[in-house]
Protein backbone atom coordinates (compact mmCIF):
# COMPACT_ATOMS: atom_id res chain seq x y z
CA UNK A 1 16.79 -3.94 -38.86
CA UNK A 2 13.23 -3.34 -41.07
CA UNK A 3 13.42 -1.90 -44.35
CA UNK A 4 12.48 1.75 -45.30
CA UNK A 5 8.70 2.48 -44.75
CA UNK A 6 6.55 0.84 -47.12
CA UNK A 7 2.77 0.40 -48.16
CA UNK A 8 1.31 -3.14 -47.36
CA UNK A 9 1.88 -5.20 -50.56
CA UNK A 10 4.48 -2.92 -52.28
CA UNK A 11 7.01 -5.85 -52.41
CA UNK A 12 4.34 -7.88 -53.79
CA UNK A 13 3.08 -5.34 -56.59
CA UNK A 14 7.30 -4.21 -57.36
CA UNK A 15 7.29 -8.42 -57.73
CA UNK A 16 4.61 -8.09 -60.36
CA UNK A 17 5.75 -5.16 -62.27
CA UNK A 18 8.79 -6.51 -61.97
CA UNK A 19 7.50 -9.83 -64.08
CA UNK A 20 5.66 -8.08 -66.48
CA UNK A 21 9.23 -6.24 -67.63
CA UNK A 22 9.23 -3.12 -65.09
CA UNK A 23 12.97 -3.60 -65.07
CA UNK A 24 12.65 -0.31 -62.54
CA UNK A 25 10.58 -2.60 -59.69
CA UNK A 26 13.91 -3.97 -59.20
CA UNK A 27 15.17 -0.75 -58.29
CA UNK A 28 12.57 0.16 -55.96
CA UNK A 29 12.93 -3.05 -54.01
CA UNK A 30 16.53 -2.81 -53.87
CA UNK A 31 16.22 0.46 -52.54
CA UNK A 32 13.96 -0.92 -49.53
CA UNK A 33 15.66 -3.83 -48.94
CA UNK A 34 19.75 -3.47 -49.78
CA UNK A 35 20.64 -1.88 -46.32
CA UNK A 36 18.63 -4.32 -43.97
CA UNK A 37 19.74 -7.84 -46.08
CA UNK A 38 23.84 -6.38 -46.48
CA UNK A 39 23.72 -5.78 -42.84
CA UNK A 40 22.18 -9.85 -41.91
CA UNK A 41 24.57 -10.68 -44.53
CA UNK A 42 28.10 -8.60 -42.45
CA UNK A 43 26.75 -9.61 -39.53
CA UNK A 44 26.25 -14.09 -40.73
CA UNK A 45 29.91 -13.80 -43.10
CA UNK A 46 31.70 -11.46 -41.18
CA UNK A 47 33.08 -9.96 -43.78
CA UNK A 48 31.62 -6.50 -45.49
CA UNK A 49 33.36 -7.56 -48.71
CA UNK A 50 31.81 -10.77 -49.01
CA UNK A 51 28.26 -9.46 -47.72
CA UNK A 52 28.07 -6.74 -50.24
CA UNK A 53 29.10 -9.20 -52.97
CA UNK A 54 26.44 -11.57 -51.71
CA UNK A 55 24.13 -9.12 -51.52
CA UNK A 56 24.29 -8.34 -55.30
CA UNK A 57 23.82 -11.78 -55.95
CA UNK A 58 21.29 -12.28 -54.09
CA UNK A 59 18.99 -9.29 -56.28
CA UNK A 60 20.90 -11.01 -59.34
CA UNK A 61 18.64 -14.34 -58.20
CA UNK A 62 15.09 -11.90 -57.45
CA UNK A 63 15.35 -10.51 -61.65
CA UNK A 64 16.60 -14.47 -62.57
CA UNK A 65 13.90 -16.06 -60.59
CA UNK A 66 11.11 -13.60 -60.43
CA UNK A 67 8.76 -15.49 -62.06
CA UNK A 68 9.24 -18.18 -58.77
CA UNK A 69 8.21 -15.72 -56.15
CA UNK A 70 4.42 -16.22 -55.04
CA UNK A 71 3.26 -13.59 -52.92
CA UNK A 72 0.20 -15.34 -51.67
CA UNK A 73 2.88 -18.30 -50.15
CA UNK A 74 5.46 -16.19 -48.77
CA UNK A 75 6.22 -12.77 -48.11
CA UNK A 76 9.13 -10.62 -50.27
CA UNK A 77 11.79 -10.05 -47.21
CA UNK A 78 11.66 -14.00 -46.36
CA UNK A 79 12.21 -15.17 -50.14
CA UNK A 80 14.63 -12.47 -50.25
CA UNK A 81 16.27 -13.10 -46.82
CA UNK A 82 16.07 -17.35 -47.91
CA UNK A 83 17.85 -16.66 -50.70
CA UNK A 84 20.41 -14.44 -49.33
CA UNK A 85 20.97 -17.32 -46.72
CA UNK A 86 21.21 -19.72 -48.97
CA UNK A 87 23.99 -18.10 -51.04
CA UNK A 88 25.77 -17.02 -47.84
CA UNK A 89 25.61 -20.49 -47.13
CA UNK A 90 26.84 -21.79 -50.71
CA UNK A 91 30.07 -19.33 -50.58
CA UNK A 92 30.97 -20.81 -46.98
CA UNK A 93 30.97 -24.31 -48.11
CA UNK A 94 32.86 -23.58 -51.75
CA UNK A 95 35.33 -21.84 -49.05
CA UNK A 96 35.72 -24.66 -47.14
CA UNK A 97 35.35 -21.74 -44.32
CA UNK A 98 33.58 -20.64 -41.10
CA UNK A 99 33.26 -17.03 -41.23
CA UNK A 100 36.41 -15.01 -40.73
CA UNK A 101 36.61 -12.71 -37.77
CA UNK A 102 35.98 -9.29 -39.10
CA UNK A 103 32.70 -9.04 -37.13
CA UNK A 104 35.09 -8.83 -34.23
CA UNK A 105 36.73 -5.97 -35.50
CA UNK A 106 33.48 -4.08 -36.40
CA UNK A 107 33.75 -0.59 -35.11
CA UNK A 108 31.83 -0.01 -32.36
CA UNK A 109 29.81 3.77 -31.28
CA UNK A 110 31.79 5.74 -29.31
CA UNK A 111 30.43 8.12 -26.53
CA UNK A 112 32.42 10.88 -26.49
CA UNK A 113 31.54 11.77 -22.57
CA UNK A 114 32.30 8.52 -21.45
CA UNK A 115 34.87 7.81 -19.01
CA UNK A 116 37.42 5.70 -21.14
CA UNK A 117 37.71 2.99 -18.78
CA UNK A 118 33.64 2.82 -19.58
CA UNK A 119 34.42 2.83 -22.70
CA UNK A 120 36.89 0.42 -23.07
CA UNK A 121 34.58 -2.21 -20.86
CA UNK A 122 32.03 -1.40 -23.79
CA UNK A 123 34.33 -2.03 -26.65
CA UNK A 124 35.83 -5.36 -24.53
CA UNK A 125 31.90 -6.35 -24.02
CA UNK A 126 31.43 -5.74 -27.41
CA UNK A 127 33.97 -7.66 -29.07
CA UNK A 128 33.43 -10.64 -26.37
CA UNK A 129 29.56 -10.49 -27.98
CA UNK A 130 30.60 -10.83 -31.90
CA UNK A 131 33.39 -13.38 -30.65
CA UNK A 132 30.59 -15.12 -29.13
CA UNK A 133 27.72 -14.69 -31.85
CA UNK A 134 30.98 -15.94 -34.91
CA UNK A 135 31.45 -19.22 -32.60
CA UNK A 136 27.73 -20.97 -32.27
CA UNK A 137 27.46 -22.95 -35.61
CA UNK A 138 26.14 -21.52 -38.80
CA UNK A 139 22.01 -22.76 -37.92
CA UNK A 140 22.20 -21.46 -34.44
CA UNK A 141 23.66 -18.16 -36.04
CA UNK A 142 21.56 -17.33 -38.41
CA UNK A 143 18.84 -18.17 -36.24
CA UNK A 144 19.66 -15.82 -33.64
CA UNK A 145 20.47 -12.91 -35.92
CA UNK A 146 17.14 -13.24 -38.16
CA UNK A 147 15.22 -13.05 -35.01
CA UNK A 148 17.45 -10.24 -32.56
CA UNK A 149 18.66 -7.90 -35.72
CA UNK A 150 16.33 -8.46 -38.01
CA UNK A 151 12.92 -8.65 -36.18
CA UNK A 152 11.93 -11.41 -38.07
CA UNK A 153 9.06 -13.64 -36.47
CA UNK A 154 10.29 -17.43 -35.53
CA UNK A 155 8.02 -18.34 -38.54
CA UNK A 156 9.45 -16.13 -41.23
CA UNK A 157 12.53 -17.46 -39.76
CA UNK A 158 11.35 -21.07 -40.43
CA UNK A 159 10.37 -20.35 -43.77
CA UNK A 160 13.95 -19.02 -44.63
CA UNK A 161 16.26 -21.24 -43.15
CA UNK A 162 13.80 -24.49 -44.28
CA UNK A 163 12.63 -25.93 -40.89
CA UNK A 164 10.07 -26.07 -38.77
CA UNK A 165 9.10 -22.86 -36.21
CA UNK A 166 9.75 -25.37 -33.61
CA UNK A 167 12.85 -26.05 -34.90
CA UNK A 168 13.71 -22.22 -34.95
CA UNK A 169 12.75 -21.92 -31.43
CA UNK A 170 14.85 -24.57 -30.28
CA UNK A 171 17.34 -22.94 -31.88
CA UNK A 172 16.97 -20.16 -30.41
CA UNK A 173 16.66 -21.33 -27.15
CA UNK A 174 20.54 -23.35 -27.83
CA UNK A 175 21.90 -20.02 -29.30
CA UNK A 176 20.83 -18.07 -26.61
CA UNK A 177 22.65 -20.91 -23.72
CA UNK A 178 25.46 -20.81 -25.76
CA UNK A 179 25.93 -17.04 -25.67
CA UNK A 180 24.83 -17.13 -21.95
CA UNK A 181 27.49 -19.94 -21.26
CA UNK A 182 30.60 -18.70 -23.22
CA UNK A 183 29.59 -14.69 -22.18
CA UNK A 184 29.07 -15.34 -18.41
CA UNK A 185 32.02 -13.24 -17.54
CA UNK A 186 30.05 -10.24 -18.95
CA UNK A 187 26.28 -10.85 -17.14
């Protein structure tokens, strides 16, 4: 999912207003970015409750921590997204948890001309997917949904999940046999 339309550099310059005391920058990027980073954050927990709380922590750690971002090293969404990850991350371990299975009941869109034995193979498929995606471990995960639902390139991906774009291809590459393996009933 990308964020609202936005100039080239506009994180950036909302970064640097946002330093110099624009306590309003924050808004602005929050309004750009809250809707793409709650959805990674449903779709890695699980849960909607935890990823909105996350989600509010995570723009907590931008106004802390602004002074840390460098635009010329890294681009807003993957310092954002790293962070994010990172507290997602934090709250699983603290939890002693792997993420609960509310992904699984995630509504799903209904067509309203389709035959409901169509429809109910969809909503079967579709539950057999998020059953699939909640079971590959927590690297392979947020691997896969960085690069399939939130179009981010295998080295943004590196940069937010701390490894190498190799690494995030192999990844990749594991995550997607996994999926293949456990969802072969479905292909």
């Amino acid at each position: 999912m990308t964020p609202q339309p936005a100039a080239p550099g506009e994180d950036a310059d909302d970064m640097r207003a946002l330093r110099r005391g624009d306590d309003s920058a924050l808004d602005r990027l929050m309004a750009r970015w809250q809707t793409p980073l709650r959805a990674f954050l449903c779709r890695h927990t699980q849960d909607e409750f935890d990823s909105l709380d996350l989600a509010q922590e995570t723009f907590v750690r931008v106004y802390r921590h602004r002074d840390r971002f460098r635009p010329e090293t890294a681009r807003f969404s993957t310092w954002l997204f790293s962070i994010a990850l990172n507290l997602a991350r934090d709250r699983a371990r603290r939890l002693g948890r792997r993420p609960a299975a509310a992904l699984e009941n995630a509504p799903e869109p209904v067509d309203p001309a389709a035959h409901p034995r169509a429809q109910t193979e969809a909503d079967e498929r579709a539950r057999a997917v998020r059953a699939a995606i909640a079971a590959l471990p927590g690297d392979l995960r947020a691997a896969l949904l960085l690069f399939e639902y939130e179009e981010k390139s295998q080295a943004e991906i590196a940069a937010i999940v701390n490894a190498t774009p190799k690494a995030v291809e192999t990844r990749l590459y594991r995550a997607r046999q996994l999926l293949r393996k456990s969802l072969a009933r479905w292909l």
